[in-house]
Protein backbone atom coordinates (compact mmCIF):
# COMPACT_ATOMS: atom_id res chain seq x y z
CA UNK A 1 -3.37 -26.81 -12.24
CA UNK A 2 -2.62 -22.97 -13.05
CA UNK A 3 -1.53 -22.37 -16.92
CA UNK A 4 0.93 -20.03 -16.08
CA UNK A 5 2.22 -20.83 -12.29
CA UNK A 6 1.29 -24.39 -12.28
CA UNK A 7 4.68 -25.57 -12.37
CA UNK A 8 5.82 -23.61 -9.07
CA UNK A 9 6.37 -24.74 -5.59
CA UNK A 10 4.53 -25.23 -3.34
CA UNK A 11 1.86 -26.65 -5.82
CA UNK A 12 -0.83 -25.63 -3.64
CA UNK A 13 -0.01 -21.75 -2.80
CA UNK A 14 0.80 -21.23 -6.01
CA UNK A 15 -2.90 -22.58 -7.47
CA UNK A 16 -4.35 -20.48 -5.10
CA UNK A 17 -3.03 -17.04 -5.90
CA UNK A 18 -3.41 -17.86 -9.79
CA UNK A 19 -7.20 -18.35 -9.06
CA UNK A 20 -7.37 -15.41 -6.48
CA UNK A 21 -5.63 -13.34 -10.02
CA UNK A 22 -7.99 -14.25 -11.60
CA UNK A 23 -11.40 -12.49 -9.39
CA UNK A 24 -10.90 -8.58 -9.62
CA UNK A 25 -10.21 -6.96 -6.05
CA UNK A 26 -9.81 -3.51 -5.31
CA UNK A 27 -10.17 -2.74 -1.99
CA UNK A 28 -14.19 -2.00 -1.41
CA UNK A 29 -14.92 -3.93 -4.34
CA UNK A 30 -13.68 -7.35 -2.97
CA UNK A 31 -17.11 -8.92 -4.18
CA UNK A 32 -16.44 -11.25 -6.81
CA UNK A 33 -13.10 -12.86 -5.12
CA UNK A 34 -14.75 -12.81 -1.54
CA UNK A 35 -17.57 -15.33 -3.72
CA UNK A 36 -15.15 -17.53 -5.00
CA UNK A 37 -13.36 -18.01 -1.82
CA UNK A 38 -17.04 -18.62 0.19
CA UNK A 39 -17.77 -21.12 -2.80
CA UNK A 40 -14.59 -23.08 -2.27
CA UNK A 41 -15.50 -22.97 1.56
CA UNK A 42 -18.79 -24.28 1.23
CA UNK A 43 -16.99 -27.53 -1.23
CA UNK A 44 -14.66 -28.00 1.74
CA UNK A 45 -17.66 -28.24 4.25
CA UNK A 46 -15.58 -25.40 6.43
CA UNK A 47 -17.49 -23.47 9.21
CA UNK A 48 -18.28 -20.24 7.86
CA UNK A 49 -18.94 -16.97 8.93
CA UNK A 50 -19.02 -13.70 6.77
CA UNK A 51 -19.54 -10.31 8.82
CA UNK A 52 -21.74 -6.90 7.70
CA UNK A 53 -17.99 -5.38 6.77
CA UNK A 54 -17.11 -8.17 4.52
CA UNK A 55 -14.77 -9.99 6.47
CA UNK A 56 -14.84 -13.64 6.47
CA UNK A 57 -13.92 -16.70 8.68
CA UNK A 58 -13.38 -19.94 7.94
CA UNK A 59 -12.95 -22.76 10.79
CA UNK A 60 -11.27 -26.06 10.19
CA UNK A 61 -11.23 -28.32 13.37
CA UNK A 62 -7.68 -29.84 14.63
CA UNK A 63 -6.23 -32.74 12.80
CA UNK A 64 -5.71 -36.28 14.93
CA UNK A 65 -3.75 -35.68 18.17
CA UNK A 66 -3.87 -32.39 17.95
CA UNK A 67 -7.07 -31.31 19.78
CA UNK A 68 -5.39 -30.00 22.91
CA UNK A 69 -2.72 -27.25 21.11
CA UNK A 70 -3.66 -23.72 21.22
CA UNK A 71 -6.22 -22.67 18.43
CA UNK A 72 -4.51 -20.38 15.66
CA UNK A 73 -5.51 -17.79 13.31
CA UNK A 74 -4.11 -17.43 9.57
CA UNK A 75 -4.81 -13.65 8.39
CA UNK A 76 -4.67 -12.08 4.86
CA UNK A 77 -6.37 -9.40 3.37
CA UNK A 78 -8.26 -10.06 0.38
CA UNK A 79 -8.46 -6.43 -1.57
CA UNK A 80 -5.42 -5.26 -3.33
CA UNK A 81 -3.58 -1.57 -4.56
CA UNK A 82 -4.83 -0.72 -8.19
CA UNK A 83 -1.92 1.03 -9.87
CA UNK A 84 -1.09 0.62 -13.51
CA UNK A 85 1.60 2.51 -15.68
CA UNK A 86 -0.47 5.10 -17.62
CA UNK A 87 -0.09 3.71 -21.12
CA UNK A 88 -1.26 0.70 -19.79
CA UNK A 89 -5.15 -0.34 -20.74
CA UNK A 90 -6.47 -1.96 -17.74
CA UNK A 91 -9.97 -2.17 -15.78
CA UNK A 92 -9.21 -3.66 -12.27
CA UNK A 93 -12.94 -3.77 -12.16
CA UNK A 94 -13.33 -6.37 -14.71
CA UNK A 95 -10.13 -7.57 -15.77
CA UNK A 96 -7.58 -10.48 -14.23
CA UNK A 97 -4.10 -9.51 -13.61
CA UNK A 98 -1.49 -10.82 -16.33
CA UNK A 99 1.14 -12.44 -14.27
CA UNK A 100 4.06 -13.93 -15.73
CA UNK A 101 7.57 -15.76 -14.75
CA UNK A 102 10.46 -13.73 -14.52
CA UNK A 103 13.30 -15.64 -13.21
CA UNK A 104 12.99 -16.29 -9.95
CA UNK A 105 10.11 -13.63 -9.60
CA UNK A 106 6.19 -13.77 -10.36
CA UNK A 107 4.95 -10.47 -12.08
CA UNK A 108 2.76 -8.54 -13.57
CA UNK A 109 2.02 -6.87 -17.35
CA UNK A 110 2.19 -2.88 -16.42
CA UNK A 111 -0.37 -3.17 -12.94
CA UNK A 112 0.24 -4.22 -9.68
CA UNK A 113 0.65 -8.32 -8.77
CA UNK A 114 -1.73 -8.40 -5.49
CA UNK A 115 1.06 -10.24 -4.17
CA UNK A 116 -0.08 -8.00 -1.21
CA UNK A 117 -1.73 -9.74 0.15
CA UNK A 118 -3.16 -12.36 -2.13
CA UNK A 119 0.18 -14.62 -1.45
CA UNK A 120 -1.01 -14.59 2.38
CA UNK A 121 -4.62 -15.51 1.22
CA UNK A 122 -2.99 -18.69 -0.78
CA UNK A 123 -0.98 -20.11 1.72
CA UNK A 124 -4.00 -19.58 3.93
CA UNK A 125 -6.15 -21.35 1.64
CA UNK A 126 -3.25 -23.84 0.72
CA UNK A 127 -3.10 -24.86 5.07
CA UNK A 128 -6.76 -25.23 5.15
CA UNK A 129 -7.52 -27.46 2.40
CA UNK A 130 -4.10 -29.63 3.15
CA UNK A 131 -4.87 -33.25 4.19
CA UNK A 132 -1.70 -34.46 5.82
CA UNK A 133 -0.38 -31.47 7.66
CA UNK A 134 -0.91 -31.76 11.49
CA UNK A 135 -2.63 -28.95 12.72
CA UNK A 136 -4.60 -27.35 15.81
CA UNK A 137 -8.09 -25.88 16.01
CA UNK A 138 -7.26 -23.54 12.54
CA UNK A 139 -9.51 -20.34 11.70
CA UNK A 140 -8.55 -18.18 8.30
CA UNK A 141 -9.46 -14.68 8.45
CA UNK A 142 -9.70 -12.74 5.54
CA UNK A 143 -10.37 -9.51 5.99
CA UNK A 144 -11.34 -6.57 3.15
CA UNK A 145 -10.88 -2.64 2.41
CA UNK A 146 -6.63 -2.84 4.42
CA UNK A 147 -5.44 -0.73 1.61
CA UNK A 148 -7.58 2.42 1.31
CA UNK A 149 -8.55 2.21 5.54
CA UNK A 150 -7.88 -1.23 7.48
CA UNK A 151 -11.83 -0.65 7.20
CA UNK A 152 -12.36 -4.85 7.92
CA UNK A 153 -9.79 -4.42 10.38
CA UNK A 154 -11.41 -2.14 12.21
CA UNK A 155 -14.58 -3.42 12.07
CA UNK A 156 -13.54 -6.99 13.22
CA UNK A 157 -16.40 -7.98 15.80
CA UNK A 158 -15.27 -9.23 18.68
CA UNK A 159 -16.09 -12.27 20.27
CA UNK A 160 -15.93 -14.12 16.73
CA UNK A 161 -12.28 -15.37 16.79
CA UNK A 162 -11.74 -18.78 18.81
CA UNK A 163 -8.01 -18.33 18.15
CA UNK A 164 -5.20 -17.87 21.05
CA UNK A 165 -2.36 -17.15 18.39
CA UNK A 166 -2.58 -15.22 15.05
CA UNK A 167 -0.25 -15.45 12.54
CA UNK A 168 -0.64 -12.52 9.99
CA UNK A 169 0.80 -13.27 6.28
CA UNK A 170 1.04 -9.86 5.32
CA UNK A 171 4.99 -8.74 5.61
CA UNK A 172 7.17 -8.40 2.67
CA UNK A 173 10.69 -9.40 4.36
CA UNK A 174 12.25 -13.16 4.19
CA UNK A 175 13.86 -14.65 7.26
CA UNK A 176 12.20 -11.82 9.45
CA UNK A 177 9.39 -11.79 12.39
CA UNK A 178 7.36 -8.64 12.80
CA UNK A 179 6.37 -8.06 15.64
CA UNK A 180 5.42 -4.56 15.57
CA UNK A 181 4.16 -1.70 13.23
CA UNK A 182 3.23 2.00 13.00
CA UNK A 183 -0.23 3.31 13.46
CA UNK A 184 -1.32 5.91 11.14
CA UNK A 185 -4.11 8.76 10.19
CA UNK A 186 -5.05 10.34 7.15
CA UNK A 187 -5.40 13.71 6.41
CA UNK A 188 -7.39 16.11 3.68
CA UNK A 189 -7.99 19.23 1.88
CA UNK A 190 -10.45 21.09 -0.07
CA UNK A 191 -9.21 23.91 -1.99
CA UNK A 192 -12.33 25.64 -3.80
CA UNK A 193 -12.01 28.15 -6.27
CA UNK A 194 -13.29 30.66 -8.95
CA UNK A 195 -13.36 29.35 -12.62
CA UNK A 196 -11.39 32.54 -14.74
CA UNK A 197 -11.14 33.51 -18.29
CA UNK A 198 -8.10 31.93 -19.94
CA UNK A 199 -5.85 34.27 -20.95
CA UNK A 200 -6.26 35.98 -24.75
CA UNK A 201 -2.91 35.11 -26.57
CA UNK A 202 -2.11 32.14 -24.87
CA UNK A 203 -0.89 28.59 -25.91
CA UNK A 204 -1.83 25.99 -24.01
CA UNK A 205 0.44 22.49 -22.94
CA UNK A 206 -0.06 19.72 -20.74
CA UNK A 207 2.99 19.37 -18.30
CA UNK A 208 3.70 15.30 -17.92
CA UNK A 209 5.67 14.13 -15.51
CA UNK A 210 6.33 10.31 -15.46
CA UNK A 211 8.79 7.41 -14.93
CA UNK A 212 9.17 7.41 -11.25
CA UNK A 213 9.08 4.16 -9.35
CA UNK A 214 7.03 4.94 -6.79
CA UNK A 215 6.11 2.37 -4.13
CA UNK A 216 4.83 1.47 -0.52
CA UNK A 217 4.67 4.38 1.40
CA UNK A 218 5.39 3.31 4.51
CA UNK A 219 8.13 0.11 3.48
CA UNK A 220 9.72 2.67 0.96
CA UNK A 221 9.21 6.24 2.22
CA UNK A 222 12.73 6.50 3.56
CA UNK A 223 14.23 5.54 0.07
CA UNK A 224 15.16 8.73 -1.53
CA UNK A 225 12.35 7.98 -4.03
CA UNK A 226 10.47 11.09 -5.75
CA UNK A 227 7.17 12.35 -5.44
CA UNK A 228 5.60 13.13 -8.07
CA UNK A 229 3.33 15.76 -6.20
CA UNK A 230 6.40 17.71 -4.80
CA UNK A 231 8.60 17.78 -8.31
CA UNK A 232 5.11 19.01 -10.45
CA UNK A 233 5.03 21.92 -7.41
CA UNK A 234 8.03 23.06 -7.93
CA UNK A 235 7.82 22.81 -11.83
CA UNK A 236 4.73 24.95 -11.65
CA UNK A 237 6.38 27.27 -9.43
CA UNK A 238 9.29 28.10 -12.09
CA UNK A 239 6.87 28.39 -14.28
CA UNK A 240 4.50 30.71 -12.63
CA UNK A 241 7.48 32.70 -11.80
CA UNK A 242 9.48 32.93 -14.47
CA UNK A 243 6.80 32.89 -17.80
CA UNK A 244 3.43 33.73 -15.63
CA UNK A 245 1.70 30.40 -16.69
CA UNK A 246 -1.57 30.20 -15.51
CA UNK A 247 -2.68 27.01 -13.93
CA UNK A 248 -5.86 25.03 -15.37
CA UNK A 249 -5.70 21.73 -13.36
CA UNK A 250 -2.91 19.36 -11.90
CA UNK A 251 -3.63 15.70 -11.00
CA UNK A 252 -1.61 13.16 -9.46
CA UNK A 253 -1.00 10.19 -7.02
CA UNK A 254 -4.37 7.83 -6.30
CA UNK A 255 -3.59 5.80 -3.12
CA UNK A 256 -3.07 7.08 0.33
CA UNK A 257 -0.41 4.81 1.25
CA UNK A 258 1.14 4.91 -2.25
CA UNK A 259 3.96 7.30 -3.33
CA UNK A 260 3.39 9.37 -6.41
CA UNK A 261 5.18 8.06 -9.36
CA UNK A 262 3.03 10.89 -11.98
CA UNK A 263 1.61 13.92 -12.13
CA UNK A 264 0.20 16.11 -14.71
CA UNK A 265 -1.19 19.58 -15.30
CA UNK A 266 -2.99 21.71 -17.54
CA UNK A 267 -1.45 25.50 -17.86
CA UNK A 268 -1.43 28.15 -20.09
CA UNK A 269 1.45 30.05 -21.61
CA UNK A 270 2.07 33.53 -23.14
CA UNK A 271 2.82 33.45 -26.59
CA UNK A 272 5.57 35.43 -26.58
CA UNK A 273 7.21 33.17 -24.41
CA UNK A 274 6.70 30.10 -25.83
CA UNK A 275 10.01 29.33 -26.90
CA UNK A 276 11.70 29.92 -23.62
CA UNK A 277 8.93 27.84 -22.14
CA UNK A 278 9.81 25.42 -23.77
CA UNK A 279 13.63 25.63 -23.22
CA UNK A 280 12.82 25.86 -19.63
CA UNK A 281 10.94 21.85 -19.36
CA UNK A 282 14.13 20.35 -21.51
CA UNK A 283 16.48 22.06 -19.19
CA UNK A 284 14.62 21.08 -16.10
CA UNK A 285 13.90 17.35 -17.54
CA UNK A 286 17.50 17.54 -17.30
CA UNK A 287 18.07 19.24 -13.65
CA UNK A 288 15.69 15.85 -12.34
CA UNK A 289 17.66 13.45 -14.51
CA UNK A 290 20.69 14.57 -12.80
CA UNK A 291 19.23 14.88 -9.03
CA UNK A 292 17.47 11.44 -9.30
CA UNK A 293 19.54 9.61 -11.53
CA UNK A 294 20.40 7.22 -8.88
CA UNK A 295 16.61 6.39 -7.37
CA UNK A 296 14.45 7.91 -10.55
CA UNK A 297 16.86 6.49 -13.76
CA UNK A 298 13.13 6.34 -15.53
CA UNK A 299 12.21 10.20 -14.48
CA UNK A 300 11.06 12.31 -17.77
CA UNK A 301 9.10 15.54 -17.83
CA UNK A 302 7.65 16.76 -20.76
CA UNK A 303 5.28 19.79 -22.35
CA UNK A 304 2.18 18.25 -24.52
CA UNK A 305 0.14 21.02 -26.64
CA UNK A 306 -3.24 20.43 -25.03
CA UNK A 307 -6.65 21.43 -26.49
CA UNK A 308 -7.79 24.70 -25.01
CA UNK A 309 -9.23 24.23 -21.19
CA UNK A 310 -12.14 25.42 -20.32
CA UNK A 311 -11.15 27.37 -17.32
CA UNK A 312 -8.01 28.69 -15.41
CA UNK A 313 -7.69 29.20 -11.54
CA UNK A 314 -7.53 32.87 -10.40
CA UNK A 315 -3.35 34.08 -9.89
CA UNK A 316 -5.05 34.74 -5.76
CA UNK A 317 -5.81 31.07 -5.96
CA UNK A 318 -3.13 29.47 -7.85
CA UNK A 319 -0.33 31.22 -6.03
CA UNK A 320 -2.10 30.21 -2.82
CA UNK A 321 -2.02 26.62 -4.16
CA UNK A 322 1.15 26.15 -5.25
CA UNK A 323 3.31 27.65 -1.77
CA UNK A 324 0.73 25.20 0.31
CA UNK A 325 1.84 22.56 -2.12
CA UNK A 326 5.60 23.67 -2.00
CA UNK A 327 5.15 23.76 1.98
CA UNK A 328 3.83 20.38 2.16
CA UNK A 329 5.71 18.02 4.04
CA UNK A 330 6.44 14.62 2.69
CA UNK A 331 8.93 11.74 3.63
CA UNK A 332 10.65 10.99 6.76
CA UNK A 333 9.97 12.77 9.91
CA UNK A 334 11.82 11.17 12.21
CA UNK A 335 14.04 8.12 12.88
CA UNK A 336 13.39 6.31 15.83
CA UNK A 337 16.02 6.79 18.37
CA UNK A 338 15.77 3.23 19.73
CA UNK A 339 15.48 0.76 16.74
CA UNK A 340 18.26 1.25 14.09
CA UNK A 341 16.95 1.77 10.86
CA UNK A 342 13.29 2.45 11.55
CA UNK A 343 11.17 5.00 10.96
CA UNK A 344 9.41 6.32 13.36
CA UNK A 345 7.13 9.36 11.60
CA UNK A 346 6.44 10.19 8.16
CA UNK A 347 4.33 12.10 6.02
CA UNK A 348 2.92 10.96 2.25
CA UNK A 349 1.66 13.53 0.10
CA UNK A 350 -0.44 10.88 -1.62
CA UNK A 351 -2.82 12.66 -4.18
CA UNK A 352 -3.87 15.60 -5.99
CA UNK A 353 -7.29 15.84 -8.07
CA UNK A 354 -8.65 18.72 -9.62
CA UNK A 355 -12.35 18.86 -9.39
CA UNK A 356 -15.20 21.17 -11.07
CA UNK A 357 -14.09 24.72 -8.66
CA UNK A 358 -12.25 22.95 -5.92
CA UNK A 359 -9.07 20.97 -5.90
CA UNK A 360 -8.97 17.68 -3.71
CA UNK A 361 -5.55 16.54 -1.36
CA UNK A 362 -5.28 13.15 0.05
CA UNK A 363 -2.21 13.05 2.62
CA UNK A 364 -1.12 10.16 5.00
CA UNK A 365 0.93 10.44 8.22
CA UNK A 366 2.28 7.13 10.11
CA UNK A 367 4.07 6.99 13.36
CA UNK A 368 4.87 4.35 16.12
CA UNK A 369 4.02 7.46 18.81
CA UNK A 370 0.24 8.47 18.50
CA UNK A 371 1.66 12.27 19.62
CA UNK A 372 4.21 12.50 17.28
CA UNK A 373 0.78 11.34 14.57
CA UNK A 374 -1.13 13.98 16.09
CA UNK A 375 1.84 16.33 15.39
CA UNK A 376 2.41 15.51 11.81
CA UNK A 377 -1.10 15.67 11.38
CA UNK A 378 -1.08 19.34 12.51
CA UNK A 379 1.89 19.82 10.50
CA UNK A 380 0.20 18.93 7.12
CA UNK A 381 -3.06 20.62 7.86
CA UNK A 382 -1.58 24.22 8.51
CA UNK A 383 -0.05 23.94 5.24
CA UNK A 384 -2.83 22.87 3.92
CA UNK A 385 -5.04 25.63 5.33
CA UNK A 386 -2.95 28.66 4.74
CA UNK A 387 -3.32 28.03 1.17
CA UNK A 388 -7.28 28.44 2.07
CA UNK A 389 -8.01 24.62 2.15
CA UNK A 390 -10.84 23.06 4.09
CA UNK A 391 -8.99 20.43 6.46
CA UNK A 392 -10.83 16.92 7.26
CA UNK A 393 -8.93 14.19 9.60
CA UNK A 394 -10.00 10.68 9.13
CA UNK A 395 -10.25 8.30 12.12
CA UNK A 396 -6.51 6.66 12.25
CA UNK A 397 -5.60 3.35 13.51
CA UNK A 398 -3.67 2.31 16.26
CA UNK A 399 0.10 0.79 16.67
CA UNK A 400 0.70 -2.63 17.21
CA UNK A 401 3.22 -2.42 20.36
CA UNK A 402 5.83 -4.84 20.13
CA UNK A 403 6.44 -7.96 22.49
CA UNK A 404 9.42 -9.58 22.21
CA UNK A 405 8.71 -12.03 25.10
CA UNK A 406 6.03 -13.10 22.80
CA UNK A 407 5.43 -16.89 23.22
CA UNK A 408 4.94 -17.75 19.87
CA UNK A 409 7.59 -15.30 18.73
CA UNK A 410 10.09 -17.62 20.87
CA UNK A 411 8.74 -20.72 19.48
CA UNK A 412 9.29 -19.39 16.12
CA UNK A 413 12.74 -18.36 16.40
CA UNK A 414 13.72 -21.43 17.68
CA UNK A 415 11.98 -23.47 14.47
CA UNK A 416 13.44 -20.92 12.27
CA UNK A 417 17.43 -21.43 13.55
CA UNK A 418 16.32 -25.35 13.38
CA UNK A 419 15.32 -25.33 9.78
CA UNK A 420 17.86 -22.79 8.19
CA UNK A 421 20.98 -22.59 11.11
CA UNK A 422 20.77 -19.12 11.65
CA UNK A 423 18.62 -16.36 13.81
CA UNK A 424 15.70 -14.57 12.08
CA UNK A 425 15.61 -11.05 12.14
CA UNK A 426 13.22 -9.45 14.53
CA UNK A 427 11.39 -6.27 13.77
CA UNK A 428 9.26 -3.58 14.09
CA UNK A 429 8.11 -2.09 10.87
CA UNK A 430 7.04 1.45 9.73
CA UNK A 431 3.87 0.02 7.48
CA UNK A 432 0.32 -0.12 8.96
CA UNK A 433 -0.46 -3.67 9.94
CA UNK A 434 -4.08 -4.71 10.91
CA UNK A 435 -3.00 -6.51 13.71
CA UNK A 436 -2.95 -3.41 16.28
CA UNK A 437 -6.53 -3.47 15.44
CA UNK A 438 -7.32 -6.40 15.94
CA UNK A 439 -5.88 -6.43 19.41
CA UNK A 440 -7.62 -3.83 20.48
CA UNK A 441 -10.42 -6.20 19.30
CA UNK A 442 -8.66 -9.20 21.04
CA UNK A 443 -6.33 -8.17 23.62
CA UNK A 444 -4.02 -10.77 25.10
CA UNK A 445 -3.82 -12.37 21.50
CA UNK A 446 -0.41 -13.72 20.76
CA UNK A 447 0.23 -12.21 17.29
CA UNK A 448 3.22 -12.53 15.11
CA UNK A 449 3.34 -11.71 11.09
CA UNK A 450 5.93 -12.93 8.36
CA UNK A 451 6.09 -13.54 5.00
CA UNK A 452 8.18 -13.78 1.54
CA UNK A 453 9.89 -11.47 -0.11
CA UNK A 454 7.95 -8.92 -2.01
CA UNK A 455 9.43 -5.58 -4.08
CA UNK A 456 7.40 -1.91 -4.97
CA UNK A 457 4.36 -3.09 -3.92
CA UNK A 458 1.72 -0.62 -4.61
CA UNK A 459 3.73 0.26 -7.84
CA UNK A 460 3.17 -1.49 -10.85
CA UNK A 461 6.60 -3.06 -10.34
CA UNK A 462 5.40 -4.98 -7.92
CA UNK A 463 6.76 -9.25 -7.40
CA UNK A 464 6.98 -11.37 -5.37
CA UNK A 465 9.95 -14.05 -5.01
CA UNK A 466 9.34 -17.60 -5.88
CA UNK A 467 11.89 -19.44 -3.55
CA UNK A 468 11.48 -17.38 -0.53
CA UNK A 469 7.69 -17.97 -1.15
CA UNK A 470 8.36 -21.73 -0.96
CA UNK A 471 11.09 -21.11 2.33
CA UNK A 472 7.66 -19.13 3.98
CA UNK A 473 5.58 -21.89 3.35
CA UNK A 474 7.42 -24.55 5.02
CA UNK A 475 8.53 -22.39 7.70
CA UNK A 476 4.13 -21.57 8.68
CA UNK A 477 3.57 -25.57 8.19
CA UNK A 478 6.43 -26.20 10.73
CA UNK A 479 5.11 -23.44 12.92
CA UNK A 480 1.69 -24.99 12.62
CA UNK A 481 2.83 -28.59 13.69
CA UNK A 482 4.43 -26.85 16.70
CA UNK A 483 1.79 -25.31 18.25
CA UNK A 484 1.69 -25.76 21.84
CA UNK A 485 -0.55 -27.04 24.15
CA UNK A 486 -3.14 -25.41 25.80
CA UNK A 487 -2.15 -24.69 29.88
């Protein structure tokens, strides 16, 4: 029984995703968990089959009676976003997350939960080790690498899968179907540059800007939330403008498909105007308080003395840098103008690094219309390139269309207004799910994807509800028992 969750329902799921805690996971480096789980398979005699990419399958045959229902599919993903608040001393490497009880809501101590998707894995895990829930010819596939690529996703070999109907486990919504999601593409820069002399009387400050909430960029993105990324531009701007700061390095944001929540940068001041430099970052802490105080209560920007840096960009470069920065699109696009509510094209200006001579962008578009990706994607890099960057695309991933005359979508609405007297919401979603690839993969393949509620994933405030965990469980068991036949 798990120390700290052992006393949740359902018993089982809850186990689970304490032990899955416990194995570090980032995406790529899905090793150690990936063991345990092929270890537990192995003590529960399961079929197994573990791919090149990583991805594993796991085969359980149909329980009494029920050899003749369609064969299903349970899929997770087993690596997880790695974001921590900054004060926060934390290898996700090496260490096991520190969940705790809040209420009605299972937590983590400053880092993100892996709720996403380890809650999927555990109920996966919890179905195939049940003894006395009726099932049909059951597979579990776990895949690896969804967050930084859908890279198991897309390498997903076809043939492997003996499964008619896949039910996916990764959505964050209670009482709601998905049954449809954006595809998406990431895009770029390099911005190389000339190391300079820093300035002769010059003090020097590191510019922190924290407390933002960040989150999912493609469940949150429409939010009103700030970016880190965008605020620090236009900070440096003022600055550059008004004192003629020079720029040493700015850093922030470290997932694609994360909103910033902090940003920092090196700079150097004139002497002379020191004071008013100063002046400037309380009034402008004080211009964000007041814009965000709604979405951003926590937003604070501050000016550190910093040791001397080693280096400054050239004014040719750093002006350059900032207006492609300040030009930068970010957030909604477009709403779609069929499906209330959803977005249809977005932009995430995700990350900012500052290398040895060349500063690094990582940007991420999504969109239920590949053209209107494509478009985006053209968007971002022209910005990108008339600040003098070098522009790479990366490969993209494909929509999952939606089908609402989807058989097992029908049978699932009907279970759901059974067990809880009311209709389920049905949905398309603006988030990347890997089940457009695996169509492609698998076409024909009845897919549908649900799951419990879960809040700022990819943020360190990231939980995941405790009752409508429990309401998602029995709702896949009584899916599961329904399955029907094979024609």
């Amino acid at each position: 029984m798990g120390k700290i969750l052992g006393n949740l329902e359902p018993k089982a799921v809850w186990e689970y995703f304490e032990e899955i805690c416990k194995y570090p996971h980032p995406s790529k480096k899905e090793t150690k968990l990936a063991n345990y789980i092929l270890g537990w398979a192995k003590k529960n005699q399961f079929e197994t089959y573990q791919d090149t990419t990583g991805n594993i399958i796991l085969r359980k045959p149909a329980t009494k009676g029920m050899e003749n229902r369609k064969p299903i599919a349970i899929q997770g993903h087993i690596d997880m976003v790695t974001e921590k608040n900054n004060d926060v001393k934390f290898d996700f490497d090496n260490d096991s997350i520190q969940m705790f009880v809040d209420g009605d809501w299972v937590k983590a101590k400053g880092t993100t939960l892996g709720a996403d998707n380890g809650i999927g894995v555990s109920m996966g895990m919890a179905l195939m080790s049940s003894t006395n829930i009726p099932h049909p010819p059951l597979e579990l596939l776990l895949t690896v690498d969804e967050e930084t690529g859908l890279t198991g996703a897309m390498k997903i070999e076809p043939g492997k899968l003996q499964c008619e109907i896949l039910i996916n486990l990764d959505s964050e919504e209670d009482g709601t179907f998905t049954i449809g999601c954006a595809g998406g593409q990431n895009s770029s820069g390099i911005y190389k540059y000339k190391d300079k002399e820093v300035p002769a009387d010059s003090v020097f400050y590191e510019i922190d800007l924290k407390g933002m909430r960040g989150g999912h960029s493609g469940i949150e993105i429409h939010d009103g939330r700030a970016n880190s990324l965008k605020l620090m531009t236009r900070v440096l701007m003022n600055l550059s403008n008004k004192f003629g700061i020079r720029l040493s390095s700015i850093n922030g944001g470290n997932k694609h498909n994360a909103i910033p929540r902090e940003a920092f940068a090196v700079i150097t001041v004139p002497k002379s105007k020191e004071k008013a430099f100063l002046g400037f970052i309380s009034e402008f802490d004080n211009i964000l308080k007041t814009e965000y105080q709604t979405k951003e209560p926590g937003i604070n920007l501050t000016a550190i003395k910093s040791p001397k840096p080693k280096k400054v960009m050239s004014k040719t470069m750093q002006n350059a840098l900032l207006k492609s920065f300040y030009a930068m699109p970010h957030g909604v696009i477009r709403m779609s103008p069929d499906m209330a509510d959803l977005v249809q094209t977005s932009t995430n200006f995700a990350v900012v690094e500052t290398r040895q001579k060349e500063v690094y962008v990582l940007t991420s578009q999504r969109s239920s219309v590949a053209t209107e990706i494509d478009d985006i994607s053209a968007m971002v890099g022209y910005a990108m390139e008339l600040g003098g960057a070098k522009v790479t695309k990366g490969d993209g991933y494909p929509a999952w269309q939606p089908n609402v005359n989807s058989p097992i979508l029908q049978e699932a609405k009907k279970i759901y207004k059974r067990m809880y007297n009311q209709e389920p919401v049905v949905q398309a979603i603006h988030a990347g799910l890997e089940t457009g690839l695996i169509g492609e993969k698998y076409p024909g393949m009845d897919m549908l994807s649900f799951g419990p509620n879960l809040k700022d994933v990819h943020s360190p405030d990231e939980r995941v509800e405790i009752s409508t965990t429990k309401k998602c469980w029995e709702l896949l068991v009584e899916i599961v028992k329904n399955i029907p036949e094979k024609k």
